[in-house]
N, C-alpha and C. Protein backbone atom coordinates (compact mmCIF):
# COMPACT_ATOMS: atom_id res chain seq x y z
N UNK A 1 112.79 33.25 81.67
CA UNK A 1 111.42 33.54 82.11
C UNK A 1 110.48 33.66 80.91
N UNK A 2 110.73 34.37 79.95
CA UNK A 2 110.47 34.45 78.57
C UNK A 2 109.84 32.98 78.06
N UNK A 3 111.12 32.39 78.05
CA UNK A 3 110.60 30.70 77.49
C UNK A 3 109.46 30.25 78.14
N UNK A 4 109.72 30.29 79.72
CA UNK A 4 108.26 29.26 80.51
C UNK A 4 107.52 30.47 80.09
N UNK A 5 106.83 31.50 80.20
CA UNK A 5 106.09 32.19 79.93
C UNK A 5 105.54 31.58 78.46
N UNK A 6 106.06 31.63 77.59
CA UNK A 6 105.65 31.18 76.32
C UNK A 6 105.22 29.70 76.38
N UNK A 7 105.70 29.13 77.10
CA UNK A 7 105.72 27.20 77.50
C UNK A 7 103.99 27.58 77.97
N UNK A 8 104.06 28.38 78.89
CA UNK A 8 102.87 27.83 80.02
C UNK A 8 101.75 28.62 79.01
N UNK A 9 101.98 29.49 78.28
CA UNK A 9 100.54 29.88 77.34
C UNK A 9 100.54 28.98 75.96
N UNK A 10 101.05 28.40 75.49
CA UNK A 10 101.07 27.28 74.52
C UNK A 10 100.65 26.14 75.38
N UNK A 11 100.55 25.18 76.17
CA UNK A 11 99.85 24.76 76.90
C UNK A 11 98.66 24.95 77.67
N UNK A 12 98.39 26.65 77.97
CA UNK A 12 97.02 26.82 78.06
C UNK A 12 96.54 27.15 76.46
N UNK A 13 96.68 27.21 75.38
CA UNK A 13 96.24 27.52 74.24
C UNK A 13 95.69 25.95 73.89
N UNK A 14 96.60 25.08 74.06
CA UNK A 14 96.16 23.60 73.52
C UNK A 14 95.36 22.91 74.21
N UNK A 15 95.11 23.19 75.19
CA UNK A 15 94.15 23.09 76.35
C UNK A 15 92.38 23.68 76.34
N UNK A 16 92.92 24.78 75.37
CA UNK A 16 91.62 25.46 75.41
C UNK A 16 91.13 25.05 74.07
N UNK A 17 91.87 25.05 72.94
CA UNK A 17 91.29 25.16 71.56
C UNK A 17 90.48 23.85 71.54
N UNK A 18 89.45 24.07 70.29
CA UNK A 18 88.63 22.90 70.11
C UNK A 18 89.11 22.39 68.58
N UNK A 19 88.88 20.80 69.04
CA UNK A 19 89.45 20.48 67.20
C UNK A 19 88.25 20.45 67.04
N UNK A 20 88.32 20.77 65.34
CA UNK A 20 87.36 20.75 64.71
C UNK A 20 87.30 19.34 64.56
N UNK A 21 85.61 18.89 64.50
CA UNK A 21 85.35 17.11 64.13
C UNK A 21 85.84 16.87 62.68
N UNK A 22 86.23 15.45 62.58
CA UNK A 22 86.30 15.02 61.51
C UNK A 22 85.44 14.42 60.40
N UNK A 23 84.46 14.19 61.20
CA UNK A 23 83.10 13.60 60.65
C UNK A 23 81.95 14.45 59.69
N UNK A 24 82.56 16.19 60.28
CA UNK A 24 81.90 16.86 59.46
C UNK A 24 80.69 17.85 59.91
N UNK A 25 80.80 16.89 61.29
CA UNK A 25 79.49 17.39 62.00
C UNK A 25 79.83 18.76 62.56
N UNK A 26 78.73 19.73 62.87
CA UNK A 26 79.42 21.15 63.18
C UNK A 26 78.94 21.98 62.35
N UNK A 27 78.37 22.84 61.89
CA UNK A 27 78.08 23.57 60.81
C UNK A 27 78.37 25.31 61.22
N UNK A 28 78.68 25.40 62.57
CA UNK A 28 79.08 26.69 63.09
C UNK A 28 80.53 26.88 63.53
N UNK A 29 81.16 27.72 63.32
CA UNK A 29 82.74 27.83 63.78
C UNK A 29 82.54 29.10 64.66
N UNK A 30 83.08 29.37 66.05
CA UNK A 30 83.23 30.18 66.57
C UNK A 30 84.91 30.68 66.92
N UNK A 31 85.05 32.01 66.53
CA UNK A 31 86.53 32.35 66.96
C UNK A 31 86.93 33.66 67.59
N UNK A 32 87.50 34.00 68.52
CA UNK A 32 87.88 35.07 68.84
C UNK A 32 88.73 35.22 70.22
N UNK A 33 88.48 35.80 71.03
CA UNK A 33 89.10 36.01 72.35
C UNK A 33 88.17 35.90 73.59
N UNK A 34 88.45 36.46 75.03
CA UNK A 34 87.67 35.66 76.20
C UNK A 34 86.02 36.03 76.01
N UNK A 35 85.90 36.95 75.20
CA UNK A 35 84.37 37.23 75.23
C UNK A 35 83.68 35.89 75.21
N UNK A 36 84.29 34.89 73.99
CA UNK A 36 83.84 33.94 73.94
C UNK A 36 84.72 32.73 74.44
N UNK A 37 85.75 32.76 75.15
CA UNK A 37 86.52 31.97 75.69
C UNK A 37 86.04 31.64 77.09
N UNK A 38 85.31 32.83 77.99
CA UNK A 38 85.41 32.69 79.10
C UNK A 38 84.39 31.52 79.49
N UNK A 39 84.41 31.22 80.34
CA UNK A 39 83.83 29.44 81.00
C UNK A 39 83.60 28.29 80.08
N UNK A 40 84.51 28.46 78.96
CA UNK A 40 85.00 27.93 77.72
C UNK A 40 84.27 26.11 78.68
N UNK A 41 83.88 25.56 78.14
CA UNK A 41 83.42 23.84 78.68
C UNK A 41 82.93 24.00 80.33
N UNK A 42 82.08 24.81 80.60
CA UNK A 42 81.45 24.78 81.86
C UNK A 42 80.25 24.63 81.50
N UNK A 43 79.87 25.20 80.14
CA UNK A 43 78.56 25.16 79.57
C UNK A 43 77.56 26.54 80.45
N UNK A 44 78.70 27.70 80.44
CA UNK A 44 78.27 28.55 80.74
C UNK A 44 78.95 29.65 79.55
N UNK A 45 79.69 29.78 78.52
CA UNK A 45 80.18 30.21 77.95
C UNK A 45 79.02 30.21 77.01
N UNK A 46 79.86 31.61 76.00
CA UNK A 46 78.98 31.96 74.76
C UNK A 46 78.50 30.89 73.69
N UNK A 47 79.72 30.02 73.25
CA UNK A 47 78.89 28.85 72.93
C UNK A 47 78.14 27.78 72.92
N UNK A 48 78.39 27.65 74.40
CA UNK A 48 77.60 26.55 75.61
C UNK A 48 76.34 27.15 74.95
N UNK A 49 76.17 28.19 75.69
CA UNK A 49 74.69 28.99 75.29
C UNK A 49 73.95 29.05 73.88
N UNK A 50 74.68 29.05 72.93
CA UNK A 50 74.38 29.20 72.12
C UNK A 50 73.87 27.84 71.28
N UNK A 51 74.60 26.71 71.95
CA UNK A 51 74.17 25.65 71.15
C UNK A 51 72.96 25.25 71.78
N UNK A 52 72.38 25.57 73.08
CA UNK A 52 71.06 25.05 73.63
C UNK A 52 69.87 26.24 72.66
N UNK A 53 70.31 27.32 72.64
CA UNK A 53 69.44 28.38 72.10
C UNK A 53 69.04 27.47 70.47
N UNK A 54 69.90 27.03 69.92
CA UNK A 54 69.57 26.99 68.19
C UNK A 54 69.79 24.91 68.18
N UNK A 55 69.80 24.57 69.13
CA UNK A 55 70.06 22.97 69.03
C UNK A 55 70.97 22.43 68.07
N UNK A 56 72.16 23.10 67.94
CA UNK A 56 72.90 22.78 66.87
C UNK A 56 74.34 22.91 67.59
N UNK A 57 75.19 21.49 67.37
CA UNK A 57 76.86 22.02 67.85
C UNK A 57 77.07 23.34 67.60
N UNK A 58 78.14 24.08 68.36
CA UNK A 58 79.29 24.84 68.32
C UNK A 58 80.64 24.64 68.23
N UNK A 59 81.67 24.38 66.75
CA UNK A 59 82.91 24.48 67.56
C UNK A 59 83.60 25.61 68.27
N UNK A 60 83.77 25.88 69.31
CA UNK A 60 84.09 26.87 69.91
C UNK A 60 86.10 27.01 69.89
N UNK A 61 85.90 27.46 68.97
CA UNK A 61 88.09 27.56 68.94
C UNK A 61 88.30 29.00 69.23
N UNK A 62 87.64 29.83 70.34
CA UNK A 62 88.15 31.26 70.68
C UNK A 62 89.49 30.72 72.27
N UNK A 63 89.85 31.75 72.50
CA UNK A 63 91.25 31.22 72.81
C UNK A 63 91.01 32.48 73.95
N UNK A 64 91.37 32.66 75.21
CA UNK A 64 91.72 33.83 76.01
C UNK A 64 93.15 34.34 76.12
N UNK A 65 92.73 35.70 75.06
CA UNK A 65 93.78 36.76 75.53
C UNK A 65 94.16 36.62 73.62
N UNK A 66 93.61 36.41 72.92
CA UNK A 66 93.90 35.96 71.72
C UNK A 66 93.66 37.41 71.06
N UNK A 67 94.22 37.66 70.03
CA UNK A 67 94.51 39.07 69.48
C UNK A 67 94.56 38.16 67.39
N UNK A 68 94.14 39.31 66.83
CA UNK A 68 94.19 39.47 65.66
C UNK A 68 96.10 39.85 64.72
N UNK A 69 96.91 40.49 65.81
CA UNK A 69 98.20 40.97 65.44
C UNK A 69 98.55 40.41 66.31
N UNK A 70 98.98 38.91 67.00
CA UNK A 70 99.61 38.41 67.53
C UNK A 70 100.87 38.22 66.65
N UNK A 71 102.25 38.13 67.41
CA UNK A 71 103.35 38.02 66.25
C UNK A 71 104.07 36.89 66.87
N UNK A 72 103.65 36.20 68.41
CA UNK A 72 105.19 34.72 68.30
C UNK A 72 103.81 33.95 67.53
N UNK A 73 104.80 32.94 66.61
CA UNK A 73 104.57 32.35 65.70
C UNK A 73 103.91 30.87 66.41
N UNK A 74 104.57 30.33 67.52
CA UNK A 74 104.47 29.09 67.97
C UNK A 74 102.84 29.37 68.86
N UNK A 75 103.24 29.58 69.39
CA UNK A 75 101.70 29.91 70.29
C UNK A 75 100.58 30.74 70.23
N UNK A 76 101.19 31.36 68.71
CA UNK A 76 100.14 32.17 67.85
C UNK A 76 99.03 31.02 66.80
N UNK A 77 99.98 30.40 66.36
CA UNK A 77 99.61 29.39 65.25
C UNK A 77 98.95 28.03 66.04
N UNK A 78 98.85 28.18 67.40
CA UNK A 78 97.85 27.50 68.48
C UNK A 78 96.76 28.33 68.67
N UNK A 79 96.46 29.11 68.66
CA UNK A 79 94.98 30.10 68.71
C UNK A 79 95.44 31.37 69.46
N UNK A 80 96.48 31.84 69.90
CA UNK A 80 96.37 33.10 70.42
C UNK A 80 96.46 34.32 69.18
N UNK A 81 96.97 33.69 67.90
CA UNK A 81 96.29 34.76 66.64
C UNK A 81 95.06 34.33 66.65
N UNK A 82 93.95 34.97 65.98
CA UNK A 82 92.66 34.93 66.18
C UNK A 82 92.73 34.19 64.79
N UNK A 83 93.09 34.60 63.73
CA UNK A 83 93.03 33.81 62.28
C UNK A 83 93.66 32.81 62.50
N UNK A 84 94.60 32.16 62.99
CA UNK A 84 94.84 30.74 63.09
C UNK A 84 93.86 29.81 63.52
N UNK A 85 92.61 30.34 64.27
CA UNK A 85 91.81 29.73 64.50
C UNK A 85 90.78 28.80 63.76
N UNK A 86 90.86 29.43 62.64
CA UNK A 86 90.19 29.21 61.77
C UNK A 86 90.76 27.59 60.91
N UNK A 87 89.83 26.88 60.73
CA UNK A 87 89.98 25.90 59.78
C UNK A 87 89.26 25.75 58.63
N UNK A 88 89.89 25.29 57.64
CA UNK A 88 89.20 25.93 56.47
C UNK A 88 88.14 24.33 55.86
N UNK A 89 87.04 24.49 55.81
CA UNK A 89 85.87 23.65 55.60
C UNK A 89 84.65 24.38 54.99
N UNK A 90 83.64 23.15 55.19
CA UNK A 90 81.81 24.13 54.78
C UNK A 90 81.35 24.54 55.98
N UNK A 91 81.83 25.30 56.45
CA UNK A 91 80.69 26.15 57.40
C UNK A 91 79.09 26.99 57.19
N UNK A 92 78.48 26.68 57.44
CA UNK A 92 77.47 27.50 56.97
C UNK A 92 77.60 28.95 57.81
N UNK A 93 78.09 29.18 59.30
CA UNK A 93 78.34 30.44 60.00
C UNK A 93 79.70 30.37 60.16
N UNK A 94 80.34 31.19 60.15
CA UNK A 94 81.58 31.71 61.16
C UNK A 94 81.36 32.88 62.34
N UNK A 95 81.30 32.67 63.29
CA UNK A 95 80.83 33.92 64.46
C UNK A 95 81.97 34.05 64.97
N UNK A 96 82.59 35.25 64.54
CA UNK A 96 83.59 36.21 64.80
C UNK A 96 83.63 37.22 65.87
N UNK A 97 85.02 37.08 66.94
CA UNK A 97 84.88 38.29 67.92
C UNK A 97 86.58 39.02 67.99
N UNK A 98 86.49 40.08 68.59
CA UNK A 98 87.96 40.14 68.78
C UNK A 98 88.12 41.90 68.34
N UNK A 99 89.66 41.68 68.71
CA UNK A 99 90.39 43.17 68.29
C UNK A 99 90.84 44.07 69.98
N UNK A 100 90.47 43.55 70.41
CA UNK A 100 89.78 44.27 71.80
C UNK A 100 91.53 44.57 72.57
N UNK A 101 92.03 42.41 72.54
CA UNK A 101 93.54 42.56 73.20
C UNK A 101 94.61 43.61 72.38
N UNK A 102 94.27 43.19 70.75
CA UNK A 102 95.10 44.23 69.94
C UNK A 102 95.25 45.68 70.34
N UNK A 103 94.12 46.42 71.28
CA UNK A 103 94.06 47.81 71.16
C UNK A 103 94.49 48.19 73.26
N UNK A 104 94.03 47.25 73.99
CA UNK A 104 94.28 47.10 74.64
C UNK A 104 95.64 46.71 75.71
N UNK A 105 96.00 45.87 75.07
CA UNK A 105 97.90 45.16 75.33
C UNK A 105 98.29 45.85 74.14
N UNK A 106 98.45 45.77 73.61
CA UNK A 106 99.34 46.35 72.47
C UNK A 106 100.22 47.41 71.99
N UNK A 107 98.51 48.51 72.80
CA UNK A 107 98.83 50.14 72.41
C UNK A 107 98.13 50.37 73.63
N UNK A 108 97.88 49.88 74.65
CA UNK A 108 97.21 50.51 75.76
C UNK A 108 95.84 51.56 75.87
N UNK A 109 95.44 51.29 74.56
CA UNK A 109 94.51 52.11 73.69
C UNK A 109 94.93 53.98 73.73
N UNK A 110 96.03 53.92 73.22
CA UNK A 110 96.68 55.48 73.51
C UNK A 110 97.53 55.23 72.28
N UNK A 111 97.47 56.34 71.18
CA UNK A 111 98.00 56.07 70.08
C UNK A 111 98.24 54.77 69.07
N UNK A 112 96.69 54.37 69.00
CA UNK A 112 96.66 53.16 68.61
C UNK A 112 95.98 53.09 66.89
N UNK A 113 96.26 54.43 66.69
CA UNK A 113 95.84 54.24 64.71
C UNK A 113 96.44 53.06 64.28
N UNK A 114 97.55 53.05 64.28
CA UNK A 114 98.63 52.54 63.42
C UNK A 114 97.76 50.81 63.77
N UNK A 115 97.26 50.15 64.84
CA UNK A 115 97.04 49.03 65.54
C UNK A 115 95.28 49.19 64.56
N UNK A 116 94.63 50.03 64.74
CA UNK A 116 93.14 50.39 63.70
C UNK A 116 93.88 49.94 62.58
N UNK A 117 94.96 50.71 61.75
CA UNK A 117 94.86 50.80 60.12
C UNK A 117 95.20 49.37 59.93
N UNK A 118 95.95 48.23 60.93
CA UNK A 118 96.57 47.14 60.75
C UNK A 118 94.99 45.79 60.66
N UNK A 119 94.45 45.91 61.32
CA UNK A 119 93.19 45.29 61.77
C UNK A 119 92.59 45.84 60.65
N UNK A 120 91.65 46.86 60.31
CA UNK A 120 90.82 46.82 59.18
C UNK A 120 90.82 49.04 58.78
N UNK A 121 90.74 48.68 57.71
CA UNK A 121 91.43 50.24 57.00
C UNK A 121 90.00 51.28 57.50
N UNK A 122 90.05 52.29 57.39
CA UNK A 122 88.40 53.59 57.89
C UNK A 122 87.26 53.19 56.63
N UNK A 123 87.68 52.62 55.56
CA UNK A 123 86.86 51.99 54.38
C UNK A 123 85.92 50.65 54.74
N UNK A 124 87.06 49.98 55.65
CA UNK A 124 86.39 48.27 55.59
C UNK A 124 86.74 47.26 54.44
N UNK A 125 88.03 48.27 54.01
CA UNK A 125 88.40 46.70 52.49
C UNK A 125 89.38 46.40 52.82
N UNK A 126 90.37 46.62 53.66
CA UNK A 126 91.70 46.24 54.19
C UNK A 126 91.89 45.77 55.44
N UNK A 127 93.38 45.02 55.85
CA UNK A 127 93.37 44.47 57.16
C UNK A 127 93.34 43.34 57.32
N UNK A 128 93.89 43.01 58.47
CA UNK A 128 94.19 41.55 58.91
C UNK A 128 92.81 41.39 59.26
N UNK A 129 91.72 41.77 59.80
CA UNK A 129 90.62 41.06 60.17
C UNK A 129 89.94 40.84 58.67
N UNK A 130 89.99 41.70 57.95
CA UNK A 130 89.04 41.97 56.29
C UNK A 130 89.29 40.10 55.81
N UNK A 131 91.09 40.14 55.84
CA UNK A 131 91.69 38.62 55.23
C UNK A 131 90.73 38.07 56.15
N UNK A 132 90.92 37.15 57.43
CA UNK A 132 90.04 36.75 58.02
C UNK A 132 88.79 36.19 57.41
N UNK A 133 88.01 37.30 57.27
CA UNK A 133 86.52 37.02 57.12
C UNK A 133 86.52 36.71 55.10
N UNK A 134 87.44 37.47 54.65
CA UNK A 134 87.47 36.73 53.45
C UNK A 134 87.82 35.38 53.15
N UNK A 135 88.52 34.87 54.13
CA UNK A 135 89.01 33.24 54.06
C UNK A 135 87.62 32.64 54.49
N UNK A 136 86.67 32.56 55.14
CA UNK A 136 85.82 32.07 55.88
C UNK A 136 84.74 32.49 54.62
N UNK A 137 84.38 33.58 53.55
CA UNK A 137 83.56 33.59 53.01
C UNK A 137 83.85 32.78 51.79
N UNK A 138 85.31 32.82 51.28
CA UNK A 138 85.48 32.26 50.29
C UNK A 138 85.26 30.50 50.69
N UNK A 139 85.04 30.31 51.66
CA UNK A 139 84.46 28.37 51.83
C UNK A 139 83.22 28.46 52.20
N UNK A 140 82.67 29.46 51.78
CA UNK A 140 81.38 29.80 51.38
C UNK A 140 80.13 30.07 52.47
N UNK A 141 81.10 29.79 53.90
CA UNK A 141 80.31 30.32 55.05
C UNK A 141 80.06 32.49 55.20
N UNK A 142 78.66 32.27 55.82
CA UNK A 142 78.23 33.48 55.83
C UNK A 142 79.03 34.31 57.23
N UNK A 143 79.25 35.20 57.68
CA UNK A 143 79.70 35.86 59.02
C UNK A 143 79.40 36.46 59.49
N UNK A 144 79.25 36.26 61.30
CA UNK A 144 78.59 37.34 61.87
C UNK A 144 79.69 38.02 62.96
N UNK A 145 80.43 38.73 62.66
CA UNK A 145 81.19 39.59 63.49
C UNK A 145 80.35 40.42 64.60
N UNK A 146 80.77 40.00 66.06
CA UNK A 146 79.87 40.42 67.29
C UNK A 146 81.26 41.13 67.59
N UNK A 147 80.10 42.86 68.08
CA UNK A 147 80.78 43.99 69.07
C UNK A 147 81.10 43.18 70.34
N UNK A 148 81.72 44.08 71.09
CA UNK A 148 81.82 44.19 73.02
C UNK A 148 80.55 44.53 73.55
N UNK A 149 81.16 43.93 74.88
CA UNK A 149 80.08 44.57 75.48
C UNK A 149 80.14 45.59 75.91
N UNK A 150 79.33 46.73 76.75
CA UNK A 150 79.73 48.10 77.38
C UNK A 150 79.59 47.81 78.64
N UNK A 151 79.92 48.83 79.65
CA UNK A 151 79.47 49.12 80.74
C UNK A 151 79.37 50.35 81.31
N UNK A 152 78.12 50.61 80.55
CA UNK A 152 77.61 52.35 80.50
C UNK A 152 77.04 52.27 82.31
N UNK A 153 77.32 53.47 82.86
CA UNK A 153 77.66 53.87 84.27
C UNK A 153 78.23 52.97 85.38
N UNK A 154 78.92 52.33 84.65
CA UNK A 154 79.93 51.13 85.79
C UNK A 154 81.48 51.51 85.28
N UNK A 155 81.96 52.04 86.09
CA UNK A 155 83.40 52.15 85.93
C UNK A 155 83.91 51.41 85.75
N UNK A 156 85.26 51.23 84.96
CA UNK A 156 85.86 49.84 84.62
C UNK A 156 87.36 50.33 84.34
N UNK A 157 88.18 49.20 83.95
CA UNK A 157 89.95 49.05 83.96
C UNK A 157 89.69 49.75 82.13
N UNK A 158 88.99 49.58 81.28
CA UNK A 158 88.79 49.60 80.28
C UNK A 158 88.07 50.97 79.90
N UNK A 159 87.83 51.85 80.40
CA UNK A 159 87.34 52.89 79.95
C UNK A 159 87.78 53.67 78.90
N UNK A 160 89.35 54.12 79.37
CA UNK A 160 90.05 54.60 78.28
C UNK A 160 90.22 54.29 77.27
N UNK A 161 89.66 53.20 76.49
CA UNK A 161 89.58 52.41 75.47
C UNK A 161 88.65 52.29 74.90
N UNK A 162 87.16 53.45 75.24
CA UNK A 162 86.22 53.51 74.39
C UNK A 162 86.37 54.03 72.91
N UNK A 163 87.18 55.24 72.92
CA UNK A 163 87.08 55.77 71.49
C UNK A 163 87.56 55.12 70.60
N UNK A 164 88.68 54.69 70.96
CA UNK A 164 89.26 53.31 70.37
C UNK A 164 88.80 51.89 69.99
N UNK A 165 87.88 51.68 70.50
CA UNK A 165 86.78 50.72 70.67
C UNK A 165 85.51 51.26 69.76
N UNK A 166 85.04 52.27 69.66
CA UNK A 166 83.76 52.87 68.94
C UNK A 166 84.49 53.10 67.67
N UNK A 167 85.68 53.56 67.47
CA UNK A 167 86.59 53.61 65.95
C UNK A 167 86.56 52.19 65.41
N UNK A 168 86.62 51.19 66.01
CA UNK A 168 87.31 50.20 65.43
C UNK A 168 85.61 49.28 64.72
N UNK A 169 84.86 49.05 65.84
CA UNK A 169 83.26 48.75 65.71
C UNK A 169 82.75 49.36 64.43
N UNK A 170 82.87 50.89 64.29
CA UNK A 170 82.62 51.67 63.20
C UNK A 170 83.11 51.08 62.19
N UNK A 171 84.23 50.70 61.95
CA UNK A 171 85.43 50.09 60.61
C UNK A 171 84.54 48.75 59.99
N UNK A 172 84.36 48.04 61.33
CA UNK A 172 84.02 46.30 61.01
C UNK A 172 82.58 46.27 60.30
N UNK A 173 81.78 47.67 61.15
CA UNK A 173 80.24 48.07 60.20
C UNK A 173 80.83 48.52 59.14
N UNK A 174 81.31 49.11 59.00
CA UNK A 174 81.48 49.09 57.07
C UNK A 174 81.95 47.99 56.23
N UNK A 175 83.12 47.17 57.32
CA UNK A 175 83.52 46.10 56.54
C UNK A 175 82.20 44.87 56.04
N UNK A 176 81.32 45.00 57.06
CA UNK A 176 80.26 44.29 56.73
C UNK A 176 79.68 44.83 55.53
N UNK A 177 79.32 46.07 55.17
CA UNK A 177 78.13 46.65 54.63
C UNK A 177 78.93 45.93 53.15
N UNK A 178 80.14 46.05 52.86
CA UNK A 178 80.46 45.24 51.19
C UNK A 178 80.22 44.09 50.90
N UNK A 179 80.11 43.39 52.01
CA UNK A 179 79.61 42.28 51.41
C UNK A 179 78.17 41.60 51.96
N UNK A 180 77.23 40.88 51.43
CA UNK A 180 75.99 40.63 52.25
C UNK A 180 76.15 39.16 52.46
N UNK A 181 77.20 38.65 52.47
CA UNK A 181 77.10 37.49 53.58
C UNK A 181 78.06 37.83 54.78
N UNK A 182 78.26 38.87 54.91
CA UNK A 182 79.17 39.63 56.44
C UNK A 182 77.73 40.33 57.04
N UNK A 183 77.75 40.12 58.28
CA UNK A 183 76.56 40.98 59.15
C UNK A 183 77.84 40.83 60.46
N UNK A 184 77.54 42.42 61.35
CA UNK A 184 78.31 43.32 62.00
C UNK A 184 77.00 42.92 62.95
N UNK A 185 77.47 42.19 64.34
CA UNK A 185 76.31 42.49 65.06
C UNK A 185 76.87 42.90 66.22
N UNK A 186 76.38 44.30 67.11
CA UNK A 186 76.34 45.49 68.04
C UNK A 186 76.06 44.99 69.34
N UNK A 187 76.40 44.71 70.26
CA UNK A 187 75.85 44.07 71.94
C UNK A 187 76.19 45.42 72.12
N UNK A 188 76.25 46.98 71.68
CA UNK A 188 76.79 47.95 72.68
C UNK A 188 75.54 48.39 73.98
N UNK A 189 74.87 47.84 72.92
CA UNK A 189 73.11 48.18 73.85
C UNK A 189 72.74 47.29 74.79
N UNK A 190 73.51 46.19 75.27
CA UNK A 190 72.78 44.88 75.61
C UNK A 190 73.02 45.12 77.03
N UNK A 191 74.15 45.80 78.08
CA UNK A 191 73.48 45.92 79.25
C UNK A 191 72.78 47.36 79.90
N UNK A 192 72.00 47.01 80.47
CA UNK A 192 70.99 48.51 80.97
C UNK A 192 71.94 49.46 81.86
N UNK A 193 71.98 50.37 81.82
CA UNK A 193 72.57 51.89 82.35
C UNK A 193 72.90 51.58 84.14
N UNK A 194 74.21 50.92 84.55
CA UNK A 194 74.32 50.80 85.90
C UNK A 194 74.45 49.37 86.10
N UNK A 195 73.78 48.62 85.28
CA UNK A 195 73.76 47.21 85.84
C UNK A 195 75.29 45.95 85.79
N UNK A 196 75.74 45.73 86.37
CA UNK A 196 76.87 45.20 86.90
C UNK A 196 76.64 43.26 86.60
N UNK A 197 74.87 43.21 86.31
CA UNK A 197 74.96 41.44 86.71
C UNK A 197 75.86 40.98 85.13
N UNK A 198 75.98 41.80 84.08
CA UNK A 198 76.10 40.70 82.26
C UNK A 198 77.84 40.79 82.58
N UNK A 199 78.36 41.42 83.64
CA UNK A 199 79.81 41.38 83.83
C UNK A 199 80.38 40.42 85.09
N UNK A 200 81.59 39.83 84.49
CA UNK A 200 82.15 39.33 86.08
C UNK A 200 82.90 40.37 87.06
N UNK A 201 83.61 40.29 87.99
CA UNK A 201 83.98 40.98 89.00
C UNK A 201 84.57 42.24 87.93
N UNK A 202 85.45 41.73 87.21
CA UNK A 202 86.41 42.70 86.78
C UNK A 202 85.75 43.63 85.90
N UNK A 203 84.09 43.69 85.50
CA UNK A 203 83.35 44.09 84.61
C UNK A 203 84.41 44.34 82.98
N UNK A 204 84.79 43.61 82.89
CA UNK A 204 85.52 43.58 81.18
C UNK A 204 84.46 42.32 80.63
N UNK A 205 85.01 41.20 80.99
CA UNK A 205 84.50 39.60 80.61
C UNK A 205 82.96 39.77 81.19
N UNK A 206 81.58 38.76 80.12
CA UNK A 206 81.04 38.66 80.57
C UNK A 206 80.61 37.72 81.38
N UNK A 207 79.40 37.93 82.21
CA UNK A 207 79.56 36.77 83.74
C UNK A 207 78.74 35.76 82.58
N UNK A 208 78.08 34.27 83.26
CA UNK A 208 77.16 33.69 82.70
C UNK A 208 75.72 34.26 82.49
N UNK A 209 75.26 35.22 82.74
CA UNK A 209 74.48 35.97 82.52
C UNK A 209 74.29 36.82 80.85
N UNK A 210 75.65 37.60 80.96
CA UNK A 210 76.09 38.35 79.81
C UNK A 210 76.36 36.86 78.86
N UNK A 211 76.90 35.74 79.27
CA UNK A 211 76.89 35.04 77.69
C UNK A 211 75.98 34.35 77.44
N UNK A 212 75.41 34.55 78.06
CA UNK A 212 73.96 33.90 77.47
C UNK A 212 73.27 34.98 76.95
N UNK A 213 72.97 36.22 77.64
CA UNK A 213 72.66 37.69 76.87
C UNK A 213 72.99 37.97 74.95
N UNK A 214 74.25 37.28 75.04
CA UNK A 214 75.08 37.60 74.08
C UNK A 214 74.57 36.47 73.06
N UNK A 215 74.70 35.03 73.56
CA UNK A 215 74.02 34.19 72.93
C UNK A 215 72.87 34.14 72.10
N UNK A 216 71.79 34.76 72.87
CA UNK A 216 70.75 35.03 72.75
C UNK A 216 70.67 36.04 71.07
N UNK A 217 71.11 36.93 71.43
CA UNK A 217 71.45 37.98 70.24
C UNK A 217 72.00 37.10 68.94
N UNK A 218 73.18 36.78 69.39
CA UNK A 218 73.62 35.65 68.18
C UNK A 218 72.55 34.55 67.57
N UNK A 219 72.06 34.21 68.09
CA UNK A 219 71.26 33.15 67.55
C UNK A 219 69.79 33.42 66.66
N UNK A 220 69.48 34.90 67.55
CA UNK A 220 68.67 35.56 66.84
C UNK A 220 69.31 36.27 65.33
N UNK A 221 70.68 36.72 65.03
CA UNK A 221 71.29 37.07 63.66
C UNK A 221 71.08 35.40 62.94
N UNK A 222 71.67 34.78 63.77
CA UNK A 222 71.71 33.26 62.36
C UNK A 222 70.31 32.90 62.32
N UNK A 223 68.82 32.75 62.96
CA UNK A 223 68.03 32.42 62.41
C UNK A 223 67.16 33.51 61.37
């Protein structure tokens, strides 16, 4: 069961990822998990949105359900690690998301330091996400690491996973503040007190509403 389980998400991983062009064209790399995975080629997704907002491609290589401490190797090294995503070129942006499955599947967000100190240190100079964004600066692209979204007075599967979630956000703002081609950008504010439309049913993922919301924000950091 194990094996097809692993079969059938390595097949949705290769399914979803985007190759990067060869031609060169592309000047934005997007990577992370469903925030930006979800309606991945409906042209309702975060990068759909984003490329009408700034008239410029997106490669969109975020992956659903993709984690930063992913450990099988085969269907990690297809995009369900979040740094495998990455291809190394001239980017002028890298727009970074994630951490969320790590704290969530992982540790159920209940005793999940050890899953924080692994992802990025209470400083912001250590960590599997820190490597990350240092591989992407050292090819000389700038980064914009985007928060979650909230859902302040809408109950959700995800609640218990705020403090854990506001710890980790906190880390990635500092990891930004060392370097000034890293910018930390915050959606915690982006839906209004009660409102249910920037979420889909399950209020975790956002609906087409929320990624275009989200879009919107992004496009306003890169110009």
């Amino acid at each position: 069961m194990r094996t097809l389980m692993g079969l059938l998400a390595m097949l949705a991983v290769v399914g979803c990822v985007e190759s990067v062009p060869t031609n060169g064209t592309g000047r934005i790399l997007m990577m992370g998990d469903s925030m930006f995975a979800v309606y991945g080629g409906s042209r309702q997704s975060v990068s759909d949105r984003l490329e009408l907002r700034i008239n410029e491609p997106v490669v969109d290589r975020s992956v659903v359900g993709a984690q930063f401490l992913y450990a099988l190797p085969i269907s990690g090294s297809l995009g369900l690690r979040i740094g495998s995503q990455y291809v190394s070129r001239k980017w002028d942006w890298v727009v970074v998301n994630g951490g969320g499955n790590d704290l969530w599947l992982a540790c159920g967000c209940r005793r999940c330091d050890g899953q924080l100190n692994r992802m990025v240190s209470e400083t912001g100079d250590q960590g599997t996400i820190v490597d990350v964004v240092k591989k992407a600066r050292a090819d000389g692209a700038k980064v914009l690491f985007v928060g979650y979204l909230r859902t302040p007075g809408v109950p959700s599967a995800i609640d218990h996973c705020a403090a854990h979630g506001n710890a980790l956000e906190a880390r990635l703002k500092r990891m930004a503040q060392r370097d000034a081609g890293v910018t930390y950008l915050s959606i915690a504010d982006l839906v209004p007190n009660g409102d249910r439309s920037f979420h889909d049913a399950d209020l975790i993922h956002p609906s087409p509403k929320g990624s275009d919301a989200i879009a919107a924000r992004i496009a306003n950091a890169i110009r």
